[in-house]
C-alpha atoms as a PDB file:
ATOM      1  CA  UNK A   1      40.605  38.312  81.108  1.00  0.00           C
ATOM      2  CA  UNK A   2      39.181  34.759  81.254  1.00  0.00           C
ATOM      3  CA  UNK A   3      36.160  33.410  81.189  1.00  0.00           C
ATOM      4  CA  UNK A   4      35.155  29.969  82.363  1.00  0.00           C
ATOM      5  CA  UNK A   5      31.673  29.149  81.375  1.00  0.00           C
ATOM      6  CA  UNK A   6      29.774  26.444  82.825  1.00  0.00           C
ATOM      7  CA  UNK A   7      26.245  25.028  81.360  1.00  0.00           C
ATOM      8  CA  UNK A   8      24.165  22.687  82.355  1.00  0.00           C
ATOM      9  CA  UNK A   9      20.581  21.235  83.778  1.00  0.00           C
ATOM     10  CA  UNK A  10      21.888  21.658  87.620  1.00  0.00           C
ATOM     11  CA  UNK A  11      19.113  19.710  88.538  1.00  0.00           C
ATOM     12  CA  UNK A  12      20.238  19.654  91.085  1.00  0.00           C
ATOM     13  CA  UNK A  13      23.146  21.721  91.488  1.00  0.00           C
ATOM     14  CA  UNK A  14      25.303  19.181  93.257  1.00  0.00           C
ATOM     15  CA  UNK A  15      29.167  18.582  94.954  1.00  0.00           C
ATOM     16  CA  UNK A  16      30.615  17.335  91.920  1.00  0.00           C
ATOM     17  CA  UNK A  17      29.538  20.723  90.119  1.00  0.00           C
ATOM     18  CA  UNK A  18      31.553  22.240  93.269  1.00  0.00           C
ATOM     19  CA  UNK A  19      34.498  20.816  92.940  1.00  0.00           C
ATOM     20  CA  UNK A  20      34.623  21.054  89.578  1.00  0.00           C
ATOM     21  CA  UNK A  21      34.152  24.822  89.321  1.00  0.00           C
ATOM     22  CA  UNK A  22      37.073  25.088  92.200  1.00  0.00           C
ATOM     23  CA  UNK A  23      39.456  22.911  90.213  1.00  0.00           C
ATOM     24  CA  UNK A  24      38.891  25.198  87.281  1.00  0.00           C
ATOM     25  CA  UNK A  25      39.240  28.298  88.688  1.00  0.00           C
ATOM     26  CA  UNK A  26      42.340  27.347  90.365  1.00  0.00           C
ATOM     27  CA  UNK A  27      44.231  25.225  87.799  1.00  0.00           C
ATOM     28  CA  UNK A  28      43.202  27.291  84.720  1.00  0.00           C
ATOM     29  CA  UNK A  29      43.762  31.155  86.575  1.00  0.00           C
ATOM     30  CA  UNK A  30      40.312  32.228  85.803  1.00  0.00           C
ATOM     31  CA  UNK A  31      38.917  35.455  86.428  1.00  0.00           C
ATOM     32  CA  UNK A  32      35.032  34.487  86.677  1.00  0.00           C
ATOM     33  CA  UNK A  33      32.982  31.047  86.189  1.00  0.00           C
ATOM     34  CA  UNK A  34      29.800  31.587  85.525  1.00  0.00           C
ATOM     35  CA  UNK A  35      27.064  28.598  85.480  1.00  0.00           C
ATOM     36  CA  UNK A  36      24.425  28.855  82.713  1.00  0.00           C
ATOM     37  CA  UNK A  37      21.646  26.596  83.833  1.00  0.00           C
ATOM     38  CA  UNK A  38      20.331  25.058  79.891  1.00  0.00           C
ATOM     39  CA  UNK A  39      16.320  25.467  79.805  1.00  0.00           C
ATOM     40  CA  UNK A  40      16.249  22.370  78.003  1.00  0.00           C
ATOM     41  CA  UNK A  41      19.464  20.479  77.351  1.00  0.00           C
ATOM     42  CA  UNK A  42      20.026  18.911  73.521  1.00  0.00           C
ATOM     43  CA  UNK A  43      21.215  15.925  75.477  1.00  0.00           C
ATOM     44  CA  UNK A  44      17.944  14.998  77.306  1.00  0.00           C
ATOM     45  CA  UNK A  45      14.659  16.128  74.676  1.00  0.00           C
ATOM     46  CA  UNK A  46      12.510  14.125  76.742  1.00  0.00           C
ATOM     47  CA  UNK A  47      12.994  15.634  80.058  1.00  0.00           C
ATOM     48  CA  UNK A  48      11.626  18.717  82.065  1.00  0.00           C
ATOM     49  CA  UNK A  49      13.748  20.082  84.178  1.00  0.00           C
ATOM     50  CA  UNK A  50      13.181  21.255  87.643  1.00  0.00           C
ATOM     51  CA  UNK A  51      10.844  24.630  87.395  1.00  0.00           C
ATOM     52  CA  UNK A  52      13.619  27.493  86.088  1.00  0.00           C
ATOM     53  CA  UNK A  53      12.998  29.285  89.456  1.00  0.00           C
ATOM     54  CA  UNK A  54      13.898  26.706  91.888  1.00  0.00           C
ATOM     55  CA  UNK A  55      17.131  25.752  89.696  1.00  0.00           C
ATOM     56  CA  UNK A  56      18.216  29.422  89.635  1.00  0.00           C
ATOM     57  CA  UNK A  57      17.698  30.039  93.507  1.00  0.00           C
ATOM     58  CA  UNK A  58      19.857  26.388  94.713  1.00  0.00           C
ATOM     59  CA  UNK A  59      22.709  27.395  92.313  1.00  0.00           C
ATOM     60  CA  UNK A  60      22.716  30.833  93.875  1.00  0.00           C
ATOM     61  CA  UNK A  61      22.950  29.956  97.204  1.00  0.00           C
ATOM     62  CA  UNK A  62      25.193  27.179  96.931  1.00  0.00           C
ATOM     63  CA  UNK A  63      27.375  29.302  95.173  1.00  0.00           C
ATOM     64  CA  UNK A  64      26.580  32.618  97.801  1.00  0.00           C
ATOM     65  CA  UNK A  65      30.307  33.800  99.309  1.00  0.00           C
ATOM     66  CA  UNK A  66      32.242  32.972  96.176  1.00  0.00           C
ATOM     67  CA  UNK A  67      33.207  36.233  94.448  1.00  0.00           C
ATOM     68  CA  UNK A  68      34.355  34.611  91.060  1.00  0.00           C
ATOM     69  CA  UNK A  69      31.051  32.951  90.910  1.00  0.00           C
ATOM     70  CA  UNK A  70      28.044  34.173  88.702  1.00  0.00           C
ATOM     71  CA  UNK A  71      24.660  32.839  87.470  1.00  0.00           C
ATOM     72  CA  UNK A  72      23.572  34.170  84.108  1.00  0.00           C
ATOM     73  CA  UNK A  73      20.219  32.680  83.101  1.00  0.00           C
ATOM     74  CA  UNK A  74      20.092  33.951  79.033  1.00  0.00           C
ATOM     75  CA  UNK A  75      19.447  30.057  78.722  1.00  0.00           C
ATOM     76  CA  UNK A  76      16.218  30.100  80.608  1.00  0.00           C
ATOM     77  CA  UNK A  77      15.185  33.995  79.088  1.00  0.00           C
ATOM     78  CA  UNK A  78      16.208  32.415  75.613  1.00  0.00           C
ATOM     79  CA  UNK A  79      13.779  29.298  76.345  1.00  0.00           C
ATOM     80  CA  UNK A  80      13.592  26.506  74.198  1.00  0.00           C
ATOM     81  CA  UNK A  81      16.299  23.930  73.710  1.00  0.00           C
ATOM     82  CA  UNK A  82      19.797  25.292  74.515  1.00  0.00           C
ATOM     83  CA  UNK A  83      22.382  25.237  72.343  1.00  0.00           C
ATOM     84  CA  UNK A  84      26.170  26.109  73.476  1.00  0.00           C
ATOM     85  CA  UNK A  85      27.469  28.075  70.140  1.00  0.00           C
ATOM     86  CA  UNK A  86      24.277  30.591  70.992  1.00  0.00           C
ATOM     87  CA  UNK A  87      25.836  31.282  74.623  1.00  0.00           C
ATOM     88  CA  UNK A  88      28.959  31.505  73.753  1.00  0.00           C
ATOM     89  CA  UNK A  89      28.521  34.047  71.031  1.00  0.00           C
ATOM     90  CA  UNK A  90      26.269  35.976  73.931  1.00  0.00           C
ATOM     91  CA  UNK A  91      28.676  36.124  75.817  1.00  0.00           C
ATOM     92  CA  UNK A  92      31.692  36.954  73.386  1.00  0.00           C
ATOM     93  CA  UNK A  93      29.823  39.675  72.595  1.00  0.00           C
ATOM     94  CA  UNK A  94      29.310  40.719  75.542  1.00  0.00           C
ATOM     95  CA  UNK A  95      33.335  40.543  76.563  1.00  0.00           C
ATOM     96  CA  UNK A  96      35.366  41.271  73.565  1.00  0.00           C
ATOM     97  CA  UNK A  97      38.907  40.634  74.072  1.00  0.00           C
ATOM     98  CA  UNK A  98      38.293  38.185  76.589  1.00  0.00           C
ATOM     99  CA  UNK A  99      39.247  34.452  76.197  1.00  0.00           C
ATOM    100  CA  UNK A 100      36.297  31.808  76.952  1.00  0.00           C
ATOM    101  CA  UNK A 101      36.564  28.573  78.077  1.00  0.00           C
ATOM    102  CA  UNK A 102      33.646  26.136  77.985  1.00  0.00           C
ATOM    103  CA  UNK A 103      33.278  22.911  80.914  1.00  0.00           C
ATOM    104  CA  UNK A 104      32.508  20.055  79.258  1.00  0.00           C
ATOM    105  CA  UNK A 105      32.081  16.249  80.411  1.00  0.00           C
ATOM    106  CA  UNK A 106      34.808  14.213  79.227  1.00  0.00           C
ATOM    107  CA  UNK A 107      32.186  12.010  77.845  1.00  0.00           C
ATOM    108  CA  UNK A 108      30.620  14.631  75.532  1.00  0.00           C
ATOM    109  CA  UNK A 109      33.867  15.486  73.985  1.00  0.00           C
ATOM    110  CA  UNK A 110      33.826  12.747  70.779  1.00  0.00           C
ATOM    111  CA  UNK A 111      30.046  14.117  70.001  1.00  0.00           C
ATOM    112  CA  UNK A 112      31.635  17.847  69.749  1.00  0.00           C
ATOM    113  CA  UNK A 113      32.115  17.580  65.698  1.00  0.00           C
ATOM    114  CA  UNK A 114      28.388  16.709  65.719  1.00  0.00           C
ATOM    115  CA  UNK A 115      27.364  20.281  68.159  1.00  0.00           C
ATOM    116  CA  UNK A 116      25.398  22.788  66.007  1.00  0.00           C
ATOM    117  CA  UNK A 117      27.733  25.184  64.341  1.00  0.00           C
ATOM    118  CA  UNK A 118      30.764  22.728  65.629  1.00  0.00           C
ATOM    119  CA  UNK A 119      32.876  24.772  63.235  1.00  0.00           C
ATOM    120  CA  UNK A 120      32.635  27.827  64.373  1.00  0.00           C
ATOM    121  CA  UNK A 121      32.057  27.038  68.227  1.00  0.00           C
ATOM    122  CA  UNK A 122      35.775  25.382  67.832  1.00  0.00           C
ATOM    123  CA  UNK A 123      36.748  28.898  66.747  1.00  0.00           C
ATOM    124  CA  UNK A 124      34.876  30.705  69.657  1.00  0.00           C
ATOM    125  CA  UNK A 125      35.879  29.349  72.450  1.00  0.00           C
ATOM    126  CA  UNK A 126      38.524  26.345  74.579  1.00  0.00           C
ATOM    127  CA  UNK A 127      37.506  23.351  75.758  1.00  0.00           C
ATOM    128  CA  UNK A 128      38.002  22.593  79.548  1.00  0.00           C
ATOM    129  CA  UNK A 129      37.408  18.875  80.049  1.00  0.00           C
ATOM    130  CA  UNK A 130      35.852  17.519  83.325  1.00  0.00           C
ATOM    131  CA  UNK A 131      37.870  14.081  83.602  1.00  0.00           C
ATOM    132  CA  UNK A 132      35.522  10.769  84.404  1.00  0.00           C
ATOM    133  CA  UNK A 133      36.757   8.580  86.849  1.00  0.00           C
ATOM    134  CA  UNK A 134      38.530   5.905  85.148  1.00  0.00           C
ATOM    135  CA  UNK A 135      37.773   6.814  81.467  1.00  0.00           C
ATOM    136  CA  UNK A 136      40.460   7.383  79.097  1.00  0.00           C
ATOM    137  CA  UNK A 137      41.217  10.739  77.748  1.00  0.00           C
ATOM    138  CA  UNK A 138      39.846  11.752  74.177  1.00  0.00           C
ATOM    139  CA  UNK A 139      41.352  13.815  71.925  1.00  0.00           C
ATOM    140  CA  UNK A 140      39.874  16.145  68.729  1.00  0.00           C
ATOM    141  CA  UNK A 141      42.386  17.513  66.281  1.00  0.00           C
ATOM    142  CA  UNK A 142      42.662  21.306  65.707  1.00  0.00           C
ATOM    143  CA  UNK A 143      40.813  23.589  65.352  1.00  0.00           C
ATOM    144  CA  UNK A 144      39.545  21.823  68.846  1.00  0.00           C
ATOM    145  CA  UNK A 145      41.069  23.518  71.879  1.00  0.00           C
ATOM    146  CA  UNK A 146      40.779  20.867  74.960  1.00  0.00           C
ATOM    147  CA  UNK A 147      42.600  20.891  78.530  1.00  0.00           C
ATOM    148  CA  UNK A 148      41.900  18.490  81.126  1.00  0.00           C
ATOM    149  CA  UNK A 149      41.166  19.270  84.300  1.00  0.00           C
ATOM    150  CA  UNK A 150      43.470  17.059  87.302  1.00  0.00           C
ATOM    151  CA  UNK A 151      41.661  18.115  90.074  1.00  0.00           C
ATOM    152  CA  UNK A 152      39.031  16.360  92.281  1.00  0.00           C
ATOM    153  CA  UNK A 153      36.826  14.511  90.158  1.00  0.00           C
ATOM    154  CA  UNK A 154      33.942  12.833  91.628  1.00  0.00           C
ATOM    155  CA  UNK A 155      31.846  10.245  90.190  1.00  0.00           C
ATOM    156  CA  UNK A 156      27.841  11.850  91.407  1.00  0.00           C
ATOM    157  CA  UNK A 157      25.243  12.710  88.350  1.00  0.00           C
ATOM    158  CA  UNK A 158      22.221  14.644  88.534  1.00  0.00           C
ATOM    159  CA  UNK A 159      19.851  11.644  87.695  1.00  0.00           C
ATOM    160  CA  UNK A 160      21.573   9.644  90.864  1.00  0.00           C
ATOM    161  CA  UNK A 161      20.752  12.529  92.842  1.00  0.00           C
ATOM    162  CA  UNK A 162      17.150  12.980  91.103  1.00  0.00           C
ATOM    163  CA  UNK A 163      16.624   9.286  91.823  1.00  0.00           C
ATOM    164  CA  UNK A 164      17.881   9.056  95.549  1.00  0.00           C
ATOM    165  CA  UNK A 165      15.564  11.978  96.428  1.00  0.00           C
ATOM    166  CA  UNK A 166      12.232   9.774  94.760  1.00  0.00           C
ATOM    167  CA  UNK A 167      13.156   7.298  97.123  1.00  0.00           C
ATOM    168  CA  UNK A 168      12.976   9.116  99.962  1.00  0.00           C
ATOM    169  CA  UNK A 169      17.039   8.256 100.407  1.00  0.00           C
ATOM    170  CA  UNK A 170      19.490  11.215 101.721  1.00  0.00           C
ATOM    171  CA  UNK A 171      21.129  13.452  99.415  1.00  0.00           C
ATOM    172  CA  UNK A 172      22.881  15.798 101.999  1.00  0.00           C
ATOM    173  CA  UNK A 173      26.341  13.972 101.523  1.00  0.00           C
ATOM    174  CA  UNK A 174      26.030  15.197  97.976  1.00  0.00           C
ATOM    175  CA  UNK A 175      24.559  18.330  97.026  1.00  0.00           C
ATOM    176  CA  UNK A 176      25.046  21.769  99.311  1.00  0.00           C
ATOM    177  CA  UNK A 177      22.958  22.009 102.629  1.00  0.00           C
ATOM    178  CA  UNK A 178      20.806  24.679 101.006  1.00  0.00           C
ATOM    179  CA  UNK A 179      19.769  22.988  97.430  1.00  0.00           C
ATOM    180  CA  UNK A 180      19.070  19.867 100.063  1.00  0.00           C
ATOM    181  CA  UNK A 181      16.527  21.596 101.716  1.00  0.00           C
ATOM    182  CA  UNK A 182      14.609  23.810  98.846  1.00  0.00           C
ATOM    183  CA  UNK A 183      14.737  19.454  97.654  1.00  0.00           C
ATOM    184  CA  UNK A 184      12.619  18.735 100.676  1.00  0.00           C
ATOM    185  CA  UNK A 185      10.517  21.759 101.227  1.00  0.00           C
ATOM    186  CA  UNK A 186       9.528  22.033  97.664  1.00  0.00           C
ATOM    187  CA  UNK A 187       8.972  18.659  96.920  1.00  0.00           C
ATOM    188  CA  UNK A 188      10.933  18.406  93.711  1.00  0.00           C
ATOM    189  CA  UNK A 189      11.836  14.879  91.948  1.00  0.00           C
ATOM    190  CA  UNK A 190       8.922  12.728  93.998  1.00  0.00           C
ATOM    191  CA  UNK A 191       7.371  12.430  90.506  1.00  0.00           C
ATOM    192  CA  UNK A 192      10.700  10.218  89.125  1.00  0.00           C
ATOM    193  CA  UNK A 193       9.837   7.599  91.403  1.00  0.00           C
ATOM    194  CA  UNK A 194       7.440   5.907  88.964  1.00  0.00           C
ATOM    195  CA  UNK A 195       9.472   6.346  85.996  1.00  0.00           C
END
């Protein structure tokens, strides 16, 4: 069996995360992705996410009708700042036997030696790089594991997103119909304006 992991703020959940999760399952054969929203991400100390509930219920409906899909929120029930070798032993735990594969942003790969417990996460689990459009690949030398993804990459970030909705601007073009409107009915991101 294989495993495609997928962590992350999702905040918002958004078309690029779509896409993305399609490619893999398709180019890679996998069995299951699951997305693993972070409750706070090691990349971005100084930020609070999106309240845990709100996150959880636009990745579940965006992802509604997909049968390979899950959403596993140890993250969140963890709390505190998310780490990647912590989730991945969850869940190798959880599925001896089973090969994982972790999605990563082409642009986090050269900061992977510096991960906690980089040893023994390069051990745990593959590498499936999201490719950036028009940044060159990087490489790590064994025991680093890392396939690229070739399909569909599209240049939209959370923050864009994040920012667009401040402004009052529409976000429909890039985030599912449903995380779109728990956006406007809940109010989320007006506060980012000012910053």
């Amino acid at each position: 069996m294989r495993i495609g992991l997928y962590g992350g703020s999702f905040d918002p959940v958004h078309c690029g995360h779509l896409l993305v999760a399609r490619a893999a399952l398709e180019e890679l054969a996998l069995d299951r992705l699951v997305f693993i929203p972070a409750a706070q991400s090691p990349f971005k100390p100084g930020r609070v996410p999106a309240p845990d509930a709100l996150r959880l219920r636009m990745l579940r409906t965006a992802l509604a009708g997909e049968p390979r899909y899950r959403v596993d929120d140890v993250e969140l029930r963890r709390g505190g700042v998310s780490y990647t070798v912590d989730t991945v032993r969850h869940f190798a735990q959880a599925h001896p036997n089973t090969t994982l594969c972790w999605l990563i942003g082409a642009d986090h790969v050269p900061t992977l030696p510096q991960w906690r417990e980089a040893d023994n996460l390069a051990q745990l689990v593959e590498f499936i790089v999201i490719p950036r459009p028009g940044e060159p690949a990087a490489s790590l030398p064994a025991p680093w594991r890392l396939t690229y993804l070739k399909g569909w990459p599209l240049k939209v970030s959370s923050s864009e997103i994040r920012m667009r909705a401040a402004r009052g601007l529409p976000i429909h073009h890039l985030v599912p119909a449903i995380a779109a409107d728990i956006i406007a009915e809940e109010g989320l991101y007006r506060s980012e304006a000012a910053t």
